[in-house]
Protein backbone atom coordinates (compact mmCIF):
# COMPACT_ATOMS: atom_id res chain seq x y z
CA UNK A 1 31.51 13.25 -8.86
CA UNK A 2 31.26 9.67 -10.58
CA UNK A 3 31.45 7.43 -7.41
CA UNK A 4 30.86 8.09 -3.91
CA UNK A 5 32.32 6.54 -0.67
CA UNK A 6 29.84 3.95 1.20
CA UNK A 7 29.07 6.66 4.35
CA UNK A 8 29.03 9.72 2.28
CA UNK A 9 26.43 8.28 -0.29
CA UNK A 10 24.33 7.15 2.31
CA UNK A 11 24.25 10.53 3.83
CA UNK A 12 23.94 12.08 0.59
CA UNK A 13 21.20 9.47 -0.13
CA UNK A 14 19.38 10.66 3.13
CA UNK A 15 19.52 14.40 1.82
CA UNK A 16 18.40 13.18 -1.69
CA UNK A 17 14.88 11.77 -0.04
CA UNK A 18 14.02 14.84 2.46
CA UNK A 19 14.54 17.27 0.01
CA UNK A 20 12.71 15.46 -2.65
CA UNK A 21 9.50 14.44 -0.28
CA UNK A 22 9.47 17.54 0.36
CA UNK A 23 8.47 18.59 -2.66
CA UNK A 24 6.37 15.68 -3.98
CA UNK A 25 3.36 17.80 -2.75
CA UNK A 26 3.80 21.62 -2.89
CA UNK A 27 3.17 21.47 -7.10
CA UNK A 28 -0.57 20.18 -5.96
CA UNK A 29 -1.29 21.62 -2.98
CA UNK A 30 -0.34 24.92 -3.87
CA UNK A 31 -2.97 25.49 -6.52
CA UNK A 32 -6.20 25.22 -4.16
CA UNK A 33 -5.25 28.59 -2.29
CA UNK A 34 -5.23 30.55 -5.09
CA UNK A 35 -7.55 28.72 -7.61
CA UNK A 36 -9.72 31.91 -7.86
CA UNK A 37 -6.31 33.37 -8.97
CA UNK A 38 -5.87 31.00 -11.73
CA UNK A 39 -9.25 30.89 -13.19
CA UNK A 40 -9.67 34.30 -13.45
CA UNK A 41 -6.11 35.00 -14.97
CA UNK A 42 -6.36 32.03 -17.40
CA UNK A 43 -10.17 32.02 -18.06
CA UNK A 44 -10.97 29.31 -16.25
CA UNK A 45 -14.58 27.90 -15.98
CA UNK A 46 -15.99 25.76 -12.92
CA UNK A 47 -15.68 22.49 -14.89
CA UNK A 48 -12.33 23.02 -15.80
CA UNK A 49 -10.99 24.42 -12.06
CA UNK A 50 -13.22 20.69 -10.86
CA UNK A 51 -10.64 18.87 -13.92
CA UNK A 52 -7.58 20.96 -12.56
CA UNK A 53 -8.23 19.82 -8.97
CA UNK A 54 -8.73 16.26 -9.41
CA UNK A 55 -5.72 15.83 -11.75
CA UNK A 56 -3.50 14.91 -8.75
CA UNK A 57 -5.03 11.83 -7.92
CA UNK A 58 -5.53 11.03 -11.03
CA UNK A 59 -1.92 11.17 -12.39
CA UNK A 60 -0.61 9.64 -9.45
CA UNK A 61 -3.18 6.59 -9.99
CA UNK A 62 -2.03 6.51 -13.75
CA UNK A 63 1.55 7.11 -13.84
CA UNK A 64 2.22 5.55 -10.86
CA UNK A 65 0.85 2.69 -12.66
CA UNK A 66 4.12 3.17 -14.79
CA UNK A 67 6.75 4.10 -12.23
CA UNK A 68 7.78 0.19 -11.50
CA UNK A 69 8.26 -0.09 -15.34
CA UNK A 70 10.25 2.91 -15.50
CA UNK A 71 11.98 1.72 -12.28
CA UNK A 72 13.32 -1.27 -13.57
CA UNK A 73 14.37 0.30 -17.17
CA UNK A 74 16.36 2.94 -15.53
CA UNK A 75 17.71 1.84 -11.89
CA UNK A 76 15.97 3.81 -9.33
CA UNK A 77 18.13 6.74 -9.00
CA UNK A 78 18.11 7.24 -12.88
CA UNK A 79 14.05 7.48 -13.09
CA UNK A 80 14.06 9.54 -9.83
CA UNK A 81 16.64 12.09 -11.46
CA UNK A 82 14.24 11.73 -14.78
CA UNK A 83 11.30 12.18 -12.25
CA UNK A 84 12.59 15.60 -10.90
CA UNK A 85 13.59 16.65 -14.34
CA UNK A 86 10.36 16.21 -15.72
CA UNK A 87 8.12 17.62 -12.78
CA UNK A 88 10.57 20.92 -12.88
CA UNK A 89 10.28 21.37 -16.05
CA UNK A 90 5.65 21.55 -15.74
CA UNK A 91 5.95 23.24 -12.82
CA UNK A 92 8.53 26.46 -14.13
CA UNK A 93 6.90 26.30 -17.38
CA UNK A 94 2.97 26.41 -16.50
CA UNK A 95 2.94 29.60 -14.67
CA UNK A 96 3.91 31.23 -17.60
CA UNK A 97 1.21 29.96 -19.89
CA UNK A 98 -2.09 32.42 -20.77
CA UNK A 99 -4.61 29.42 -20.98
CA UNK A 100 -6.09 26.19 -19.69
CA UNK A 101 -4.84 23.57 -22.16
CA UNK A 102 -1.17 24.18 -21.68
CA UNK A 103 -1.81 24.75 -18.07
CA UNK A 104 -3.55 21.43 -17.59
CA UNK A 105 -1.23 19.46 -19.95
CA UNK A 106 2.12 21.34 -17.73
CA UNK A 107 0.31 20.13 -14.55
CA UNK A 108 0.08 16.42 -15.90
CA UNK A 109 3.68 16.86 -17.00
CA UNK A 110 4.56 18.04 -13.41
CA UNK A 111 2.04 15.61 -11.23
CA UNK A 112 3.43 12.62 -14.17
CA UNK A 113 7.41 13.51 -11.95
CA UNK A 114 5.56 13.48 -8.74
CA UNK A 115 3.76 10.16 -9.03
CA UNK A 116 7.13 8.10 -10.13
CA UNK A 117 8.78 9.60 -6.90
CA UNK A 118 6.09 8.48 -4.64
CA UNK A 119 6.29 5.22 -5.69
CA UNK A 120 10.07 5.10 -5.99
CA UNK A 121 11.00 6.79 -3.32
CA UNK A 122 10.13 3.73 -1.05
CA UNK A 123 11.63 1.11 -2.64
CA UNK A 124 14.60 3.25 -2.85
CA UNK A 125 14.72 3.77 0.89
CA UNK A 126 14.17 -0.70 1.35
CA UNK A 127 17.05 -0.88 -1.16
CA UNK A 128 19.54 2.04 0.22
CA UNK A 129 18.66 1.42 4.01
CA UNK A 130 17.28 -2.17 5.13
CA UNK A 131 18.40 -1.50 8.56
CA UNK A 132 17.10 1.74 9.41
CA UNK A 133 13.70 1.28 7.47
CA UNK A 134 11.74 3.28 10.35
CA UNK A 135 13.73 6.17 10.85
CA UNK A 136 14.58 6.55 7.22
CA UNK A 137 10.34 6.60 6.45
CA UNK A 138 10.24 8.61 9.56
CA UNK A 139 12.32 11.38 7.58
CA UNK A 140 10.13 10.42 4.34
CA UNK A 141 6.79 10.66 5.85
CA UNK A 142 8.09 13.91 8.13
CA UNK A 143 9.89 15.70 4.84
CA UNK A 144 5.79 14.86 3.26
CA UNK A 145 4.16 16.39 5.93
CA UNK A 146 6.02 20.06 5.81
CA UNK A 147 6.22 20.03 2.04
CA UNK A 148 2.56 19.83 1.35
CA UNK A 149 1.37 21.68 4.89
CA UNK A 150 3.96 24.64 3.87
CA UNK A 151 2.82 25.13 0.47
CA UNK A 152 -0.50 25.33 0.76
CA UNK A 153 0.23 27.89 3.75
CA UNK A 154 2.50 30.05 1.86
CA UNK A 155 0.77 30.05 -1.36
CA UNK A 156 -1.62 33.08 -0.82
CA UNK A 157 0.25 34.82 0.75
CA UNK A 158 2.79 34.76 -1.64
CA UNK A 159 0.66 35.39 -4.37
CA UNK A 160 -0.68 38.57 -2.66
CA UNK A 161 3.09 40.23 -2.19
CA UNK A 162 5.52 38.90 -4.86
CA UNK A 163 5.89 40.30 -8.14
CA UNK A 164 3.76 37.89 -10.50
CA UNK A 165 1.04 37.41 -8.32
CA UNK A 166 -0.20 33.48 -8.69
CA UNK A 167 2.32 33.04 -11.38
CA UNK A 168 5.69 33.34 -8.80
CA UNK A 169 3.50 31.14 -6.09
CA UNK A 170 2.97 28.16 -8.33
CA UNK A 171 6.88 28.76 -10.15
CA UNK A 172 8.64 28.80 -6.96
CA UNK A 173 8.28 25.32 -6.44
CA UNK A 174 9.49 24.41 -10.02
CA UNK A 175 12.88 26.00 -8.84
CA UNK A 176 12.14 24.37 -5.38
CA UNK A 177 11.86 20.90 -6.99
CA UNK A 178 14.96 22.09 -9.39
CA UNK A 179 17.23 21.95 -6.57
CA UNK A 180 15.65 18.68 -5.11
CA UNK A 181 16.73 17.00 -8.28
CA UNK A 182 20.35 17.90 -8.41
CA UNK A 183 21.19 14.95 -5.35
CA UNK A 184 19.36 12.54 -7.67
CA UNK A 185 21.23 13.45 -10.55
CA UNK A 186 24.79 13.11 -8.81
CA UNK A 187 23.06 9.66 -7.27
CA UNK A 188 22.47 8.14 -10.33
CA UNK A 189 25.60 9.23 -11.93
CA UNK A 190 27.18 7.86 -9.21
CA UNK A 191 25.24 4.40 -9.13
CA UNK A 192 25.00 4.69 -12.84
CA UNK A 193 26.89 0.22 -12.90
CA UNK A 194 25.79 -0.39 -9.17
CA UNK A 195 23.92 -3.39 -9.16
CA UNK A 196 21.61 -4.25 -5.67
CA UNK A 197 21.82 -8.16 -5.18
CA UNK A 198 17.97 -8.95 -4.61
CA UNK A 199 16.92 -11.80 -2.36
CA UNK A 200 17.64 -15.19 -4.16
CA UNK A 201 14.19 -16.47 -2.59
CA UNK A 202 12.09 -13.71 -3.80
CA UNK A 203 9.74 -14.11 -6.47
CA UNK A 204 10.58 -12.54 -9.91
CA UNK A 205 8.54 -9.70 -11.01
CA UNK A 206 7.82 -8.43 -14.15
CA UNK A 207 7.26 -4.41 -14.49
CA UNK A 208 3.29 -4.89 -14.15
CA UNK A 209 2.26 -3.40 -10.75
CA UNK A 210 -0.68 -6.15 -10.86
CA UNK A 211 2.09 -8.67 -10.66
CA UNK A 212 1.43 -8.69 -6.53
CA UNK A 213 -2.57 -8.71 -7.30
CA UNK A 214 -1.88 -12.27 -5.95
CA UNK A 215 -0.87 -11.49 -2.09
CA UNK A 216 -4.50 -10.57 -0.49
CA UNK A 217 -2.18 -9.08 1.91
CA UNK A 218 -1.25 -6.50 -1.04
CA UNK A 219 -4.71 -6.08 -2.28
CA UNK A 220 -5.54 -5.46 1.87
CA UNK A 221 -2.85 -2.38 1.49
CA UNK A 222 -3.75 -0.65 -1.16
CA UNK A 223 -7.99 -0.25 -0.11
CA UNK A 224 -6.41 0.41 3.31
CA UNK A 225 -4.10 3.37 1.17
CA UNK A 226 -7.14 4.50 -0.79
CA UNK A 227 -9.78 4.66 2.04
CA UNK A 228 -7.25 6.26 4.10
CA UNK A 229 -6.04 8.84 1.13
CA UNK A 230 -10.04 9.19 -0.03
CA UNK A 231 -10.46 10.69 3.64
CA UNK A 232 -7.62 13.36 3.85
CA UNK A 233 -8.72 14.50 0.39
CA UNK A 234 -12.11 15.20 1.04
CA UNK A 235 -11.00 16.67 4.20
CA UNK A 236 -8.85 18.35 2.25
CA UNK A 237 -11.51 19.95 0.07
CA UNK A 238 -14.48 19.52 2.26
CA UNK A 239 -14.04 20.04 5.36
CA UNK A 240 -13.69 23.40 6.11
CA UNK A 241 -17.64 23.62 4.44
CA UNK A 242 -18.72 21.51 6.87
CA UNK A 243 -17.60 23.61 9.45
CA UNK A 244 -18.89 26.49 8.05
CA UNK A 245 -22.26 25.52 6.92
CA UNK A 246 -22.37 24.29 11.03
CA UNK A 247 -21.96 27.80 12.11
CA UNK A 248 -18.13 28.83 12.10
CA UNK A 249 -16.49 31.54 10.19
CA UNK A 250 -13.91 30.98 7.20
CA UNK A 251 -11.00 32.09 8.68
CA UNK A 252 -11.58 29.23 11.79
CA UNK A 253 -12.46 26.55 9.23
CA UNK A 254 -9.69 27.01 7.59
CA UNK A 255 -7.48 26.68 10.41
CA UNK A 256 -9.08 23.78 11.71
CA UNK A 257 -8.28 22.19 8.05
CA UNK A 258 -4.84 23.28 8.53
CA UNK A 259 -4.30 21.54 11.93
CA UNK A 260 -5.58 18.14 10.44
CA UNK A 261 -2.59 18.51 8.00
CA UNK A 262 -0.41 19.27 10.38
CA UNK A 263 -0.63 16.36 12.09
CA UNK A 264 0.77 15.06 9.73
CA UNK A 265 4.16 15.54 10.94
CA UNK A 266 4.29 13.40 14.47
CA UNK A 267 2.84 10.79 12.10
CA UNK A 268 5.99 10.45 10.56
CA UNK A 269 7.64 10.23 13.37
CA UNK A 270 5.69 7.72 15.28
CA UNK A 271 4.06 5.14 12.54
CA UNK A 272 7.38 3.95 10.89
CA UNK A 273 8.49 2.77 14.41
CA UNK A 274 5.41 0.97 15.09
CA UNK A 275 5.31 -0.63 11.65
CA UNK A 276 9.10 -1.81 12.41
CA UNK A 277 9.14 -2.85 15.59
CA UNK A 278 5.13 -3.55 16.50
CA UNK A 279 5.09 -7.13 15.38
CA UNK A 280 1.29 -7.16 15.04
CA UNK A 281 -0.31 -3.53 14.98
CA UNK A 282 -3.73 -4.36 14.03
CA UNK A 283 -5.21 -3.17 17.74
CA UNK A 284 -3.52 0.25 15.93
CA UNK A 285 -5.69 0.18 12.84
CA UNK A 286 -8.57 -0.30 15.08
CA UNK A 287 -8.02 2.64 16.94
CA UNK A 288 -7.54 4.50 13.87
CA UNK A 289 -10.48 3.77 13.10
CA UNK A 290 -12.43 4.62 16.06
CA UNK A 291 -11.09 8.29 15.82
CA UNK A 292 -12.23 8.93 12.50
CA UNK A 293 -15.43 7.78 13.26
CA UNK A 294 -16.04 9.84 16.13
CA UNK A 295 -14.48 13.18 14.49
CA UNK A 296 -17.31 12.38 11.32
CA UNK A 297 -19.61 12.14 13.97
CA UNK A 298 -18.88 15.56 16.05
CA UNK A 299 -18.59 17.26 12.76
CA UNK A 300 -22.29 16.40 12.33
CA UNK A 301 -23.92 16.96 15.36
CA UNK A 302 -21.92 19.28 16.58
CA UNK A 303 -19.72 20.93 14.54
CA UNK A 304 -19.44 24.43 16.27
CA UNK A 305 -19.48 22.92 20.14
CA UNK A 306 -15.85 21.57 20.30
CA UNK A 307 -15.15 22.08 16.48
CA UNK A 308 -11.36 22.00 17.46
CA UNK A 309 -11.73 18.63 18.80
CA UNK A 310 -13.51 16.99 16.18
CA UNK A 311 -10.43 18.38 14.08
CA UNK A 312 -7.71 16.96 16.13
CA UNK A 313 -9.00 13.34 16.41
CA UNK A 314 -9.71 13.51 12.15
CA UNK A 315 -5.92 14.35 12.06
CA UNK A 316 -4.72 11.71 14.05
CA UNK A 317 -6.68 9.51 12.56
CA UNK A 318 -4.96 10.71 9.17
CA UNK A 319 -1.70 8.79 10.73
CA UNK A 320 -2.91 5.66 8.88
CA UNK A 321 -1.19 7.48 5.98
CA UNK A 322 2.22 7.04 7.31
CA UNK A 323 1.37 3.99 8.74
CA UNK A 324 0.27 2.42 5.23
CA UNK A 325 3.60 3.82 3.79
CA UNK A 326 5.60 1.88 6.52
CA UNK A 327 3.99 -1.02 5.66
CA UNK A 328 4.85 -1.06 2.28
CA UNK A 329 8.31 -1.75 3.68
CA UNK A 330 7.70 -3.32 6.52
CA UNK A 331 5.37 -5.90 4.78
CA UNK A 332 8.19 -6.95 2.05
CA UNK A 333 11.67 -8.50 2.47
CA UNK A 334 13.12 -8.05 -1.22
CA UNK A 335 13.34 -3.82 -2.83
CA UNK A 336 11.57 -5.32 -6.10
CA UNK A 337 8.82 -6.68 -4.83
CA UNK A 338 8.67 -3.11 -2.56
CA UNK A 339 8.72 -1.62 -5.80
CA UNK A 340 5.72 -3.25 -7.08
CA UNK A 341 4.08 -3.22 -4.09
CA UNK A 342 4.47 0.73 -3.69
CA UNK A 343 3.04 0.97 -7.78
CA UNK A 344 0.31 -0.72 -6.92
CA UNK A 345 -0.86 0.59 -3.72
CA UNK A 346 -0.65 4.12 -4.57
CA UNK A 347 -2.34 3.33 -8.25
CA UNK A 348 -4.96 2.29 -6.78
CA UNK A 349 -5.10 4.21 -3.33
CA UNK A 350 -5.37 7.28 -5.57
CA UNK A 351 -8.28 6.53 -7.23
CA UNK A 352 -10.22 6.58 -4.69
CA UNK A 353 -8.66 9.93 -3.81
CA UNK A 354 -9.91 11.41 -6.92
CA UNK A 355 -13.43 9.72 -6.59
CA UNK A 356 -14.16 10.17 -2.77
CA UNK A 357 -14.57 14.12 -3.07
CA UNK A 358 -16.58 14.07 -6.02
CA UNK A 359 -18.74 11.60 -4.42
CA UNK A 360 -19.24 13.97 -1.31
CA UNK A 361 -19.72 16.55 -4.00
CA UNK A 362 -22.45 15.28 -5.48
CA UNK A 363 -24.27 13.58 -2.51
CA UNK A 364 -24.20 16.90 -1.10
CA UNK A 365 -25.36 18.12 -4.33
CA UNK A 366 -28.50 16.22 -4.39
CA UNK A 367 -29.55 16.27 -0.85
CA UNK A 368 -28.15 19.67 -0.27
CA UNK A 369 -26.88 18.79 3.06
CA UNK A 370 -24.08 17.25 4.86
CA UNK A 371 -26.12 13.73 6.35
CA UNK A 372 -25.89 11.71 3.70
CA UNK A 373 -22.37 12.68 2.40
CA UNK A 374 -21.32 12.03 6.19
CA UNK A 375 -22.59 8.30 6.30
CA UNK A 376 -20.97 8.03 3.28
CA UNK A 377 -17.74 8.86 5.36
CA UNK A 378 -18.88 6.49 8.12
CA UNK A 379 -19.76 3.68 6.11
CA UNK A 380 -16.14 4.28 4.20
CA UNK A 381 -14.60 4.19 7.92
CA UNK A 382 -15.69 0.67 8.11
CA UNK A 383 -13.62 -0.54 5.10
CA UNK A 384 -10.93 1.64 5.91
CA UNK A 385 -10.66 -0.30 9.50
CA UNK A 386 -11.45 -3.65 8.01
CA UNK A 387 -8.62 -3.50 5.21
CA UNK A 388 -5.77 -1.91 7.88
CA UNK A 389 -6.27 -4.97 9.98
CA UNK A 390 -5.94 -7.29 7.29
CA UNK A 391 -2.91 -5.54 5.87
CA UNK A 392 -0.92 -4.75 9.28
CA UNK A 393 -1.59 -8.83 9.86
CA UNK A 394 2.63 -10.11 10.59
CA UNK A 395 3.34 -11.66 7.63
CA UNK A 396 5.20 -10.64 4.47
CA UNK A 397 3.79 -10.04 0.69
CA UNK A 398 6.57 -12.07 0.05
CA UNK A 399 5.14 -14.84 0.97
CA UNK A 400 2.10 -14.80 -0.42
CA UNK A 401 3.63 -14.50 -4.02
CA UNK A 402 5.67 -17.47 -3.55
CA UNK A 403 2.83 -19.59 -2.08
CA UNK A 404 0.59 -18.24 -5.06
């Protein structure tokens, strides 16, 4: 199939992004579910399983760093098929490895493919769909939400009846993201001498994500991305600790956990329409805001009174995610300067999702208890807020880059 009709590529170009978000997450968050699993199969000691679990954030802060490089060398579709390729290719392989090294160098390999498609994946959808921007991310955000909830559900329990054990929980999403990359490959084919006509007006970028270091409005985005992405990962890995060291049982906490990812899915459906059609959703931010702060705070005084409470207003507050990923469309007019705004954003948002639990980590560490690391989280609520507003001000990145 070397060309494709207008409607039917769009379509196909639709399928090509669910299925791929989809699986831009299940290769991580797979692995913490059966962690005891891997360590004990490949040797594993605790400072290695701590390197295995922060590689995530940290590839997707490095090679994301990359992806508007790659971007531009290959056409979008080309380094999104290359993307997929390379991320199938760690994830089968890995599970069949019988220690650490190749097992951590795999997971690079496969969180290397992940990081270009979270960063390409939204310039793709400003260059393929400029008029449907919001329901397009809504399907982004959505396809996200079930990928990375639905792995890290399944994975145990997979491991405990399929043949393999661990092995066939971690490899079925290399054949997962196998078949994601097929509608990339056929894209790119496809577009293989399409050429998008970019926005006469629009600056000219070079491949360097720092390129938009100029727009404050940019800078505003991506501490808004990190503080937001620092929460859900110590959430992530932290949370269901501090529900248990409060007086609940395992089983609960880790429920609770799950329903903060899980609200992860009306995100997507409500944020990219308020990013696209809210002209000024700062009072949004705000609120945001206000709901992490109070879920922190019945987490620590009262973590076993209304423990499901304090869970659901963490997890809405966790809809700044898909908010800051609307914004990195809504906030740009012309797909290469989404491009570099999406590079550097998530670079940098993801280093502070690598740092943030290690922080909590050792704060909790040293005071062995859960006060200081929580007005660590407070005080980080505070810059979260104050960087949303300044990034969901009206006004375009655009602009700033032209003015600068």
């Amino acid at each position: 199939m070397s060309r494709l009709s207008t409607s039917a590529r769009l379509w196909w170009a639709l399928f090509a992004i669910a299925l791929l978000a989809i699986n831009l997450r299940p290769g991580a968050t797979s692995l913490g579910p059966v962690l005891a699993e891997v360590k004990q199969g490949l040797g594993i000691n605790g400072t290695v399983a701590g390197v295995l679990t922060a590689l995530p954030g940290l590839a997707f802060a490095v090679f994301g760093a990359v992806a508007v490089s790659i971007g531009l060398r290959m056409g979008l579709t080309g380094a999104l098929a290359a993307a997929g390729i390379v991320s199938t290719v760690g994830l089968l392989a890995r599970p069949f490895v019988d220690s650490a090294l190749p097992f951590l160098l795999l997971s690079v390999l496969a969180f290397a493919g992940m990081a270009v498609g979270n960063v390409l994946v939204p310039a793709y959808i400003k260059e393929t769909f400029p008029n449907r921007l919001a329901g397009v991310m809504s399907v982004y955000t959505i396809s996200l939400a079930i990928g990375a909830t639905g792995s890290s559900m399944l994975s145990a329990p997979l491991s405990g009846i399929a043949p393999g054990g661990w092995r066939f929980a971690l490899g079925i999403w290399g054949v997962a993201m196998a078949l994601a990359t097929i509608p990339w490959i056929v894209l790119a084919v496809s577009d293989r001498r399409r050429r998008v006509p970019a926005d006469p007006d629009a600056p000219r970028l070079s491949g360097s994500i720092f390129a938009v270091v100029r727009s404050r409005k940019a800078i505003a985005l991506a501490v808004f991305f990190g503080t937001q992405s620092m929460q859900a990962y110590v959430q992530f890995g932290w949370l269901a600790q501090m529900f248990r060291d409060g007086g609940l049982g395992a089983t609960e906490a880790g429920w609770l956990v799950g329903l903060t990812a899980a609200l992860g899915v009306p995100a997507g459906f409500v944020m990219p329409v308020i990013a696209a059609r809210v002209r000024d959703p700062r009072w949004v931010v705000v609120v945001l805001g206000a709901l992490l702060v109070a879920g922190y705070l019945g987490v620590w005084l009262a973590p076993a009174t209304l423990p499901w409470l304090w869970a659901t207003l963490l997890g809405v507050s966790s809809f700044a995610f898909a908010l800051s990923l609307a914004l990195v469309t809504a906030r740009t007019r012309d797909p290469h300067v989404t491009t570099q705004l999406s590079g550097f954003t998530q670079s940098v948002g993801y280093l502070f999702s690598a740092g943030g639990p290690l922080v909590v980590g050792v704060l909790f560490d040293l005071t062995h208890g859960w006060t200081v690391p929580l007005w660590f989280l407070l005080a980080s609520a505070g810059l979260f807020t104050l960087s949303g507003v300044a990034a969901a001000r009206p006004g375009y990145v655009d602009d700033d880059l032209v003015r600068a």
